[in-house]
N, C-alpha and C. Protein backbone atom coordinates (compact mmCIF):
# COMPACT_ATOMS: atom_id res chain seq x y z
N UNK A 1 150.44 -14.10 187.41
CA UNK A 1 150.28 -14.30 188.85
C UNK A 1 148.91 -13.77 189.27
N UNK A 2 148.30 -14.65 189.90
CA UNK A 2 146.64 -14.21 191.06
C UNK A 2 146.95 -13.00 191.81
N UNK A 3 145.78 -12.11 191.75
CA UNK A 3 146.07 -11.62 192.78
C UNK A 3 145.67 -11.74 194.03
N UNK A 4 145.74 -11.62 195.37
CA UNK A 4 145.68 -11.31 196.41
C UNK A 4 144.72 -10.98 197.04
N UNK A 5 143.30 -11.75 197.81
CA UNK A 5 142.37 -11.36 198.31
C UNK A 5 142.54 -10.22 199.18
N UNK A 6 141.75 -9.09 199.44
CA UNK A 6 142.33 -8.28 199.89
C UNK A 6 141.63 -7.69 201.72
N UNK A 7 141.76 -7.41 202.38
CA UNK A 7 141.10 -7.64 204.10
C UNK A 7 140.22 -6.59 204.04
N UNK A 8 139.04 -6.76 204.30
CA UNK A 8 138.05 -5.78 204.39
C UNK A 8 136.96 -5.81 206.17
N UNK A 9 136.80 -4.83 206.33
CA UNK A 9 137.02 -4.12 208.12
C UNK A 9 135.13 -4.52 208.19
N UNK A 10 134.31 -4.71 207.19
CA UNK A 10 133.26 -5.35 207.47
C UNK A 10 132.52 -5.90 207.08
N UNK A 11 131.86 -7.34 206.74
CA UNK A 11 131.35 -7.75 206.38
C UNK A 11 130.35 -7.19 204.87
N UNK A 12 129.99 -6.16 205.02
CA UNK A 12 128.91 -5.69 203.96
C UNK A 12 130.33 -5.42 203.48
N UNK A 13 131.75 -4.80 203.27
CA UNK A 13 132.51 -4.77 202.58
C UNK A 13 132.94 -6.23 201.61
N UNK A 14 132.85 -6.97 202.55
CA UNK A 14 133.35 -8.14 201.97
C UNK A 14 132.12 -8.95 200.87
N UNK A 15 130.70 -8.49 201.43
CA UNK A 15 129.87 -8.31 200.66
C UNK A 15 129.72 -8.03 199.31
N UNK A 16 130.34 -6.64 199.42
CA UNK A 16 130.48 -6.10 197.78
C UNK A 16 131.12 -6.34 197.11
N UNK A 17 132.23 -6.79 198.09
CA UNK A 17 133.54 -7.48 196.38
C UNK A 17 133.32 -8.66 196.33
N UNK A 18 132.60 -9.40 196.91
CA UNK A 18 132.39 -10.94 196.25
C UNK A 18 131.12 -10.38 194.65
N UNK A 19 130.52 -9.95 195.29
CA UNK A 19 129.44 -9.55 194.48
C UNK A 19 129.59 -9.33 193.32
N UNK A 20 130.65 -8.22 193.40
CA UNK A 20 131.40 -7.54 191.75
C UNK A 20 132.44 -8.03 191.25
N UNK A 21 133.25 -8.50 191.91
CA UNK A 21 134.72 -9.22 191.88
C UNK A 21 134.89 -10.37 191.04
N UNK A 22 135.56 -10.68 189.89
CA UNK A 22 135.97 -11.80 189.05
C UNK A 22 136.74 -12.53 189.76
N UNK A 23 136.34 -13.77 191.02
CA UNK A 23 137.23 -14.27 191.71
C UNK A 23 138.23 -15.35 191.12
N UNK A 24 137.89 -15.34 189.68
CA UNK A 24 139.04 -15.98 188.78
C UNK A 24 140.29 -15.87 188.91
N UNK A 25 140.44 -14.35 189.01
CA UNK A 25 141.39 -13.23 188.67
C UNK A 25 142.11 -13.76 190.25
N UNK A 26 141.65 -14.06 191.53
CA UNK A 26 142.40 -14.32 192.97
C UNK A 26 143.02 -15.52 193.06
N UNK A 27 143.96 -15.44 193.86
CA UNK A 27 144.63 -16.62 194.39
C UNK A 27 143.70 -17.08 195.67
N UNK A 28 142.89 -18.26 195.29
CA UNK A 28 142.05 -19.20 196.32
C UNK A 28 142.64 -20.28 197.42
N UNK A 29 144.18 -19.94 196.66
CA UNK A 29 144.64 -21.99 197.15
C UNK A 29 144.64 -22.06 199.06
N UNK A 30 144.59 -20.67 199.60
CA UNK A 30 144.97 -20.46 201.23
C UNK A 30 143.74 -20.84 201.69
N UNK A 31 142.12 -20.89 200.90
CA UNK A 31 141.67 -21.10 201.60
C UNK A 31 140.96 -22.30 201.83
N UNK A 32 140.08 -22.48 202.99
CA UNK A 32 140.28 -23.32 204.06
C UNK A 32 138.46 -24.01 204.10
N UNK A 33 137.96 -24.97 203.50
CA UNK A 33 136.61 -25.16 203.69
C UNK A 33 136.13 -25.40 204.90
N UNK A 34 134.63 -24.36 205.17
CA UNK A 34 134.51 -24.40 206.87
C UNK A 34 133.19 -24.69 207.15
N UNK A 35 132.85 -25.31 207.93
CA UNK A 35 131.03 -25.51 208.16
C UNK A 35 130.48 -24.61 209.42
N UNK A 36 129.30 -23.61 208.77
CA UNK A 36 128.55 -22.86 209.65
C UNK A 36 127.60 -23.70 210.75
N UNK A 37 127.74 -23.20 212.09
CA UNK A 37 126.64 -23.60 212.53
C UNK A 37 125.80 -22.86 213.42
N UNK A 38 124.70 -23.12 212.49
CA UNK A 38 123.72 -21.57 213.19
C UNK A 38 122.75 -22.09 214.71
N UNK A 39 122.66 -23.72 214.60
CA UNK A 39 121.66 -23.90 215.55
C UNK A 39 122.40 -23.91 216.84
N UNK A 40 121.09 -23.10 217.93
CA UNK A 40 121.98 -22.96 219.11
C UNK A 40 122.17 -24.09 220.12
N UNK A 41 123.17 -24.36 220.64
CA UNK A 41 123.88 -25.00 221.25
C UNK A 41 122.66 -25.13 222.98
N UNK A 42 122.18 -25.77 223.68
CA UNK A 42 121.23 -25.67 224.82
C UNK A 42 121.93 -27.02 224.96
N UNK A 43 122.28 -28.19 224.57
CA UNK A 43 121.97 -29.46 225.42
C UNK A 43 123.69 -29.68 225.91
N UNK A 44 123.75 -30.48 226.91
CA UNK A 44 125.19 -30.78 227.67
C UNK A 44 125.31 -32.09 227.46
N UNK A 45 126.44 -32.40 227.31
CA UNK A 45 127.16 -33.73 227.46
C UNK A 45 128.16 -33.91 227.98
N UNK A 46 128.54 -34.57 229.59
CA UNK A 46 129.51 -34.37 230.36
C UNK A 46 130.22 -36.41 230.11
N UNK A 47 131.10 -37.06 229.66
CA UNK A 47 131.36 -38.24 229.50
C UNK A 47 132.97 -38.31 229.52
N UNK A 48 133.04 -39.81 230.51
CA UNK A 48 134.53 -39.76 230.56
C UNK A 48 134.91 -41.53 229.86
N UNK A 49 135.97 -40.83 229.35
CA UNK A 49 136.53 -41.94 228.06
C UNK A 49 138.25 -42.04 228.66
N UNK A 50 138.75 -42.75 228.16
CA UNK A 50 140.10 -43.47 227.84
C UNK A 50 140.90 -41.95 227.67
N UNK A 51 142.22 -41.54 228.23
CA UNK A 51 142.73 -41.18 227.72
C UNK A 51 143.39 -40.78 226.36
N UNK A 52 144.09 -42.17 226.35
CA UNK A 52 144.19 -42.27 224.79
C UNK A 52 143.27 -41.66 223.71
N UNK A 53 142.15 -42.42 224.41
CA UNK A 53 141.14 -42.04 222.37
C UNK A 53 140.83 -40.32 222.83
N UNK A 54 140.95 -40.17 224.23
CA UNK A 54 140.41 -38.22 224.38
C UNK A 54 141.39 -37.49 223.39
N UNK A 55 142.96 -38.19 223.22
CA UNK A 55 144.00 -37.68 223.10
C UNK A 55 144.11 -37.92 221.33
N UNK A 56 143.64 -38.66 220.98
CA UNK A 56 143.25 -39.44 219.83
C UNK A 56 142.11 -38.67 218.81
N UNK A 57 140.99 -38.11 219.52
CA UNK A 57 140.34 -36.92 219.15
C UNK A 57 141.00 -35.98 218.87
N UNK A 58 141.59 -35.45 219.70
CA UNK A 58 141.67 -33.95 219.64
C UNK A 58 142.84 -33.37 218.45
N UNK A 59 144.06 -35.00 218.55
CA UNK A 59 144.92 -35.10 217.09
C UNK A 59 143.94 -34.77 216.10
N UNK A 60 143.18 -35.17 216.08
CA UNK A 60 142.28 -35.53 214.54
C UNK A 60 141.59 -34.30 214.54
N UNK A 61 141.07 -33.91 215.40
CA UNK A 61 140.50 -32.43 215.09
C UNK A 61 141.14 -31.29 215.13
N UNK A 62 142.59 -31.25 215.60
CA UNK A 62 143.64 -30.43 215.30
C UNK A 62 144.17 -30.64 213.94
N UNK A 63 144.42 -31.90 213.56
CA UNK A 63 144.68 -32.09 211.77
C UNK A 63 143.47 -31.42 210.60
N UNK A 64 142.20 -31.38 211.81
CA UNK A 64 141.00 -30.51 210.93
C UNK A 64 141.22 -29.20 210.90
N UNK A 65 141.58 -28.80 211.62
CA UNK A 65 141.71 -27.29 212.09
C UNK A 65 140.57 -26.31 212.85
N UNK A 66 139.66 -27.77 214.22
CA UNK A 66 138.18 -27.64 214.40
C UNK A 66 138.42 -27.96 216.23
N UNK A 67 137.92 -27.29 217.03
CA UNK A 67 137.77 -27.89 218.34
C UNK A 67 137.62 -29.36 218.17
N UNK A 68 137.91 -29.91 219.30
CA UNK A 68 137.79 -31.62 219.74
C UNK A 68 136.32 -31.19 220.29
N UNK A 69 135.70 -30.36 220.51
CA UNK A 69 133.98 -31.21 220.45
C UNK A 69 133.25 -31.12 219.36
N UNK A 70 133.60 -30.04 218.54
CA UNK A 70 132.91 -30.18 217.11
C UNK A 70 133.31 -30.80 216.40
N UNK A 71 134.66 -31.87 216.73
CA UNK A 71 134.84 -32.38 215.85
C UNK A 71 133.52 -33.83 216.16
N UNK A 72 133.56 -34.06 217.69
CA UNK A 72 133.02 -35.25 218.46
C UNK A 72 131.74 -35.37 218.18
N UNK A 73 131.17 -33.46 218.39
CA UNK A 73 129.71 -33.50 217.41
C UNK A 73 129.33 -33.79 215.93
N UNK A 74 130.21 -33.56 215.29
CA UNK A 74 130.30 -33.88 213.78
C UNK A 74 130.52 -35.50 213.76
N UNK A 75 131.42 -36.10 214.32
CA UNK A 75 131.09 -37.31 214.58
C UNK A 75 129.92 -38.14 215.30
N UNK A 76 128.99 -37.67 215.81
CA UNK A 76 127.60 -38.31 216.33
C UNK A 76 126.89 -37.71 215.43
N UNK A 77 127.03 -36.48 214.70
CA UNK A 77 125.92 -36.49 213.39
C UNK A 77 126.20 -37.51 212.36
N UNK A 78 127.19 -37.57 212.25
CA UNK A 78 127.61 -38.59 210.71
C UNK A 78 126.85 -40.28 211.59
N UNK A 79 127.02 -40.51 212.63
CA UNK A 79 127.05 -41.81 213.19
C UNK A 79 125.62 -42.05 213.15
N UNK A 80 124.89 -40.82 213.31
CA UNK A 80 123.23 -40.58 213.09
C UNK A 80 122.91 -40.95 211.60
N UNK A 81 123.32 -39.80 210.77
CA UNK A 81 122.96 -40.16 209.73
C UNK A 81 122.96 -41.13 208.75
N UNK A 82 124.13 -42.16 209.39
CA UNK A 82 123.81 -43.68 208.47
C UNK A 82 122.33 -43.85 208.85
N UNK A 83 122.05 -45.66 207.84
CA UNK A 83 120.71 -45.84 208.17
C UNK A 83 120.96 -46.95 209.43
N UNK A 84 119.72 -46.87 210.19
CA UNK A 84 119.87 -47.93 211.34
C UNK A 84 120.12 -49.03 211.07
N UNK A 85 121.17 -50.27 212.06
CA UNK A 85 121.17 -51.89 211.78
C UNK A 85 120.30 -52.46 212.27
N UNK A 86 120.13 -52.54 211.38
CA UNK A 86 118.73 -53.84 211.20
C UNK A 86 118.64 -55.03 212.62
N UNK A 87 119.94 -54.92 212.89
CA UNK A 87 119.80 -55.70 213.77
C UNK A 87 120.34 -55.14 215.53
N UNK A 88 120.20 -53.80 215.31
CA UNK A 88 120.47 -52.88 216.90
C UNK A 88 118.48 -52.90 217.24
N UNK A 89 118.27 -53.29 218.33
CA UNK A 89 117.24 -53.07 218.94
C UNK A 89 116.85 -51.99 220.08
């Protein structure tokens, strides 16, 4: 049996046992992949949509385990990062 990641009270704690720690030896399966975001937040977007799809979001970003605007922002980055159609002017 894994053992048991164990709760540490501050960061530079949690620091040192990744550092030294054989995380072989832990049970990983609880956790949860998460995306940092360091850039700060300045611009607003106030927009009104359909019930439904508002309601339709926020399912889907509750099945993420992420606010309904980061999920909405993560969705206009991905929508960015395709390449442009060739035929949008």
């Amino acid at each position: 049996m894994k053992k048991r990641i164990p709760s540490f009270k501050t960061d530079k704690a949690a620091e040192r046992f990744v550092d030294k720690a054989d995380l072989s030896e832990y049970d990983l399966s609880g956790f949860k992949m998460t995306r940092f975001e360091f850039e700060k937040k300045k611009g607003q977007l106030n927009m009104r949509l359909p019930l439904s799809l508002l309601e339709a979001v926020k399912r889907r970003a509750r099945a993420r385990g992420i606010p309904y605007t980061r999920f909405v922002r993560e969705a206009m980055e991905r929508a960015l990062a395709r390449p442009a159609d060739r035929n949008a002017k």
